[in-house]
C-alpha atoms as a PDB file:
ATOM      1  CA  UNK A   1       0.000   0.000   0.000  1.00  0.00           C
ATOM      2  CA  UNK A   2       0.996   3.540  -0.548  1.00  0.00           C
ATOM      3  CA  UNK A   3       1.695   5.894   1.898  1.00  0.00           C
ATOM      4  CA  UNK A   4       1.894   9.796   1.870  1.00  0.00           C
ATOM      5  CA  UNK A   5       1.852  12.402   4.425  1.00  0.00           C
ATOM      6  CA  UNK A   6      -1.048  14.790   5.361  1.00  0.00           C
ATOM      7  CA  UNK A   7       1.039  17.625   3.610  1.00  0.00           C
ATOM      8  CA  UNK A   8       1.594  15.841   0.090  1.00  0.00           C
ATOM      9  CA  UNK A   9      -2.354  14.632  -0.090  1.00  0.00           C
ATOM     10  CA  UNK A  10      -3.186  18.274   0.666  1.00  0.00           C
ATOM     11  CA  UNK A  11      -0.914  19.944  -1.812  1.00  0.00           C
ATOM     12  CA  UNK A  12      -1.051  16.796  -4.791  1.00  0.00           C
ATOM     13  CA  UNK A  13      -5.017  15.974  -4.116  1.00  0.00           C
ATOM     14  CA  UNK A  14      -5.249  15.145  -7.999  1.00  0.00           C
ATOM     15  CA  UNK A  15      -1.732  12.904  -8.099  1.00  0.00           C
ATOM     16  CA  UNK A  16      -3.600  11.137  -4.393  1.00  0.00           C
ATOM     17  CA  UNK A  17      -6.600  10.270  -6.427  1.00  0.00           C
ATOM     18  CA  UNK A  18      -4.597   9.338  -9.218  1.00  0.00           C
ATOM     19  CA  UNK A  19      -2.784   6.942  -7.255  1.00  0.00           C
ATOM     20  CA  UNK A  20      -5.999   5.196  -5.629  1.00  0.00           C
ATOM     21  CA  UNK A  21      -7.945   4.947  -9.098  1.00  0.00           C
ATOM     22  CA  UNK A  22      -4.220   3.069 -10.457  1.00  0.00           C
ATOM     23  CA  UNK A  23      -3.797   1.278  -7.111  1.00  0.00           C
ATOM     24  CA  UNK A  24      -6.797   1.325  -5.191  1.00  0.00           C
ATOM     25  CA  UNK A  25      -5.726   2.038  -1.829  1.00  0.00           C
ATOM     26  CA  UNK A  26      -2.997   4.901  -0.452  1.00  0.00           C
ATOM     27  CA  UNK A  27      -2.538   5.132   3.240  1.00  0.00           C
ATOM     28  CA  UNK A  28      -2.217   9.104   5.426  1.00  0.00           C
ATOM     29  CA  UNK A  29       0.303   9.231   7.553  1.00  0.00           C
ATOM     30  CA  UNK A  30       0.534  12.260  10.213  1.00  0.00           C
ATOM     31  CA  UNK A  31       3.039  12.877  11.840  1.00  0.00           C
ATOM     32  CA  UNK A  32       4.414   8.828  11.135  1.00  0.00           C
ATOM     33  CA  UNK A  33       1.261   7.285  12.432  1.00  0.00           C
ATOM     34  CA  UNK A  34      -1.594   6.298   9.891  1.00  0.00           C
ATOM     35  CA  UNK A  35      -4.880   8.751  10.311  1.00  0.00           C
ATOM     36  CA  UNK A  36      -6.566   7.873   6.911  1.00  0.00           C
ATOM     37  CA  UNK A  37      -7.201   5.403   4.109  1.00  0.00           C
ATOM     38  CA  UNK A  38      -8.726   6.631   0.872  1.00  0.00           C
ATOM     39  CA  UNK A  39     -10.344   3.599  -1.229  1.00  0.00           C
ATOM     40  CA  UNK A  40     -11.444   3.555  -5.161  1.00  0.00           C
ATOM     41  CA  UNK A  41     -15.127   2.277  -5.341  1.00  0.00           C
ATOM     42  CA  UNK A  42     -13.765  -1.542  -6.092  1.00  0.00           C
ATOM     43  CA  UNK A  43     -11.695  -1.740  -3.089  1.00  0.00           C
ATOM     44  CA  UNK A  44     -14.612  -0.277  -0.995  1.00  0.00           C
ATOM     45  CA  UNK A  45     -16.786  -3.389  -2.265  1.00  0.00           C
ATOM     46  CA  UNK A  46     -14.227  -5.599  -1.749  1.00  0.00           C
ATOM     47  CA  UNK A  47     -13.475  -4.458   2.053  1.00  0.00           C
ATOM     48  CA  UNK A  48     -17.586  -4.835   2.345  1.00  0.00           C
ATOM     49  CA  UNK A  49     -17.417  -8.264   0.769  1.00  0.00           C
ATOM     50  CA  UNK A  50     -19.764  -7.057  -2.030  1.00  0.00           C
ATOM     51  CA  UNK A  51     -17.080  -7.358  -5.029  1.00  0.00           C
ATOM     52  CA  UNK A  52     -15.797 -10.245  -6.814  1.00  0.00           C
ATOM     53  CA  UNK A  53     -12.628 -12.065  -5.323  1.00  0.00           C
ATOM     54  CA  UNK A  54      -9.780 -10.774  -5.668  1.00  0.00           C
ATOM     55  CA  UNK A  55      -7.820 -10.578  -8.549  1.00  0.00           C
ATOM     56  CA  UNK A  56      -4.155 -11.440  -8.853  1.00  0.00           C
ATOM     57  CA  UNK A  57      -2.373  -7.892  -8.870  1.00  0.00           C
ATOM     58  CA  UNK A  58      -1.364  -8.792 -12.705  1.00  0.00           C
ATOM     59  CA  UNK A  59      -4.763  -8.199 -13.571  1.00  0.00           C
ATOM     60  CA  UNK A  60      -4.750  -4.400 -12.901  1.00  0.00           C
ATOM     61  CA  UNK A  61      -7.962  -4.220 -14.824  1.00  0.00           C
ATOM     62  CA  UNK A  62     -10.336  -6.430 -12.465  1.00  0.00           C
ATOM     63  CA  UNK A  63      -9.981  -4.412  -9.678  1.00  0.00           C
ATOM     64  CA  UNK A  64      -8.393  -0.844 -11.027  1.00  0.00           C
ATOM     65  CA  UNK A  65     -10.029   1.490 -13.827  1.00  0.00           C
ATOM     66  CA  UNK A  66      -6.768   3.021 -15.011  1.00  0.00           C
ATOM     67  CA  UNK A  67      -3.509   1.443 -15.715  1.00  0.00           C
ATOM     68  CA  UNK A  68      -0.662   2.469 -13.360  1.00  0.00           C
ATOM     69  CA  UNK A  69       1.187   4.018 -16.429  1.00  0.00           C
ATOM     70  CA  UNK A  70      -1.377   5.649 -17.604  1.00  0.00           C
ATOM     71  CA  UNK A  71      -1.665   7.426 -14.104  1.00  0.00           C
ATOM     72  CA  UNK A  72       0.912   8.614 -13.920  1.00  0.00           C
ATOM     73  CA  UNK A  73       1.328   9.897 -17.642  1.00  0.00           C
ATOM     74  CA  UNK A  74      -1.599  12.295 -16.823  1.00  0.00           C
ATOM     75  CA  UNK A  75      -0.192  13.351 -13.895  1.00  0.00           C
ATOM     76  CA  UNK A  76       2.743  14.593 -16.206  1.00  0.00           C
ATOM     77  CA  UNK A  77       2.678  18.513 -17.442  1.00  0.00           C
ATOM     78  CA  UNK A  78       4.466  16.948 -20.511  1.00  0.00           C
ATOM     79  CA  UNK A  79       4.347  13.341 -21.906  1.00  0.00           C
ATOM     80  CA  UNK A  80       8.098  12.328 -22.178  1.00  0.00           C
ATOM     81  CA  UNK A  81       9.069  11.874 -25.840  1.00  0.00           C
ATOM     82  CA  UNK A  82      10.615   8.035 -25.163  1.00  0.00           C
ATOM     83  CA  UNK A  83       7.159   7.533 -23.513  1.00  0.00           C
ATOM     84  CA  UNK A  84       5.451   4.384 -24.785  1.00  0.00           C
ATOM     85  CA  UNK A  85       1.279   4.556 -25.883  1.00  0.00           C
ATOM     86  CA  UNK A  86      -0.083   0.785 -25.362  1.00  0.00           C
END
């Protein structure tokens, strides 16, 4: 699981829900102790036991709507010119 501080999911709030829609969980950590978990819709079923089982983590698309690369290509002001389209 990811893990930011308070300060970088206040000042990156787009690049934190970037990161749970690519890896469906990121953990807040305050002052080195955990204060919050912010779920995608997927892992919030799964935690209530009303998804499907889980998927192996190779299958990023049964339980995440956007690709890990992809996330963090729109996070990017610029698309790097050796970066790869799928």
């Amino acid at each position: 699981m990811k893990r930011v501080t308070a300060s970088q999911a206040k000042n990156n709030f787009g690049g934190l829900l970037d990161d749970v829609a690519a890896l469906g969980c990121v953990e807040i950590v305050k002052h080195g102790r955990p204060v919050a978990v912010v779920l995608s819709p997927r892992a919030l079923e799964d935690a209530r036991g009303l998804g499907r089982a889980q998927a192996p983590k190779e299958a990023w698309g049964e339980t995440h709507m956007i690709p890990p690369g992809k996330a963090r290509a729109a996070r990017m002001v610029s698309t790097p010119s050796d970066f790869d389209e799928e």
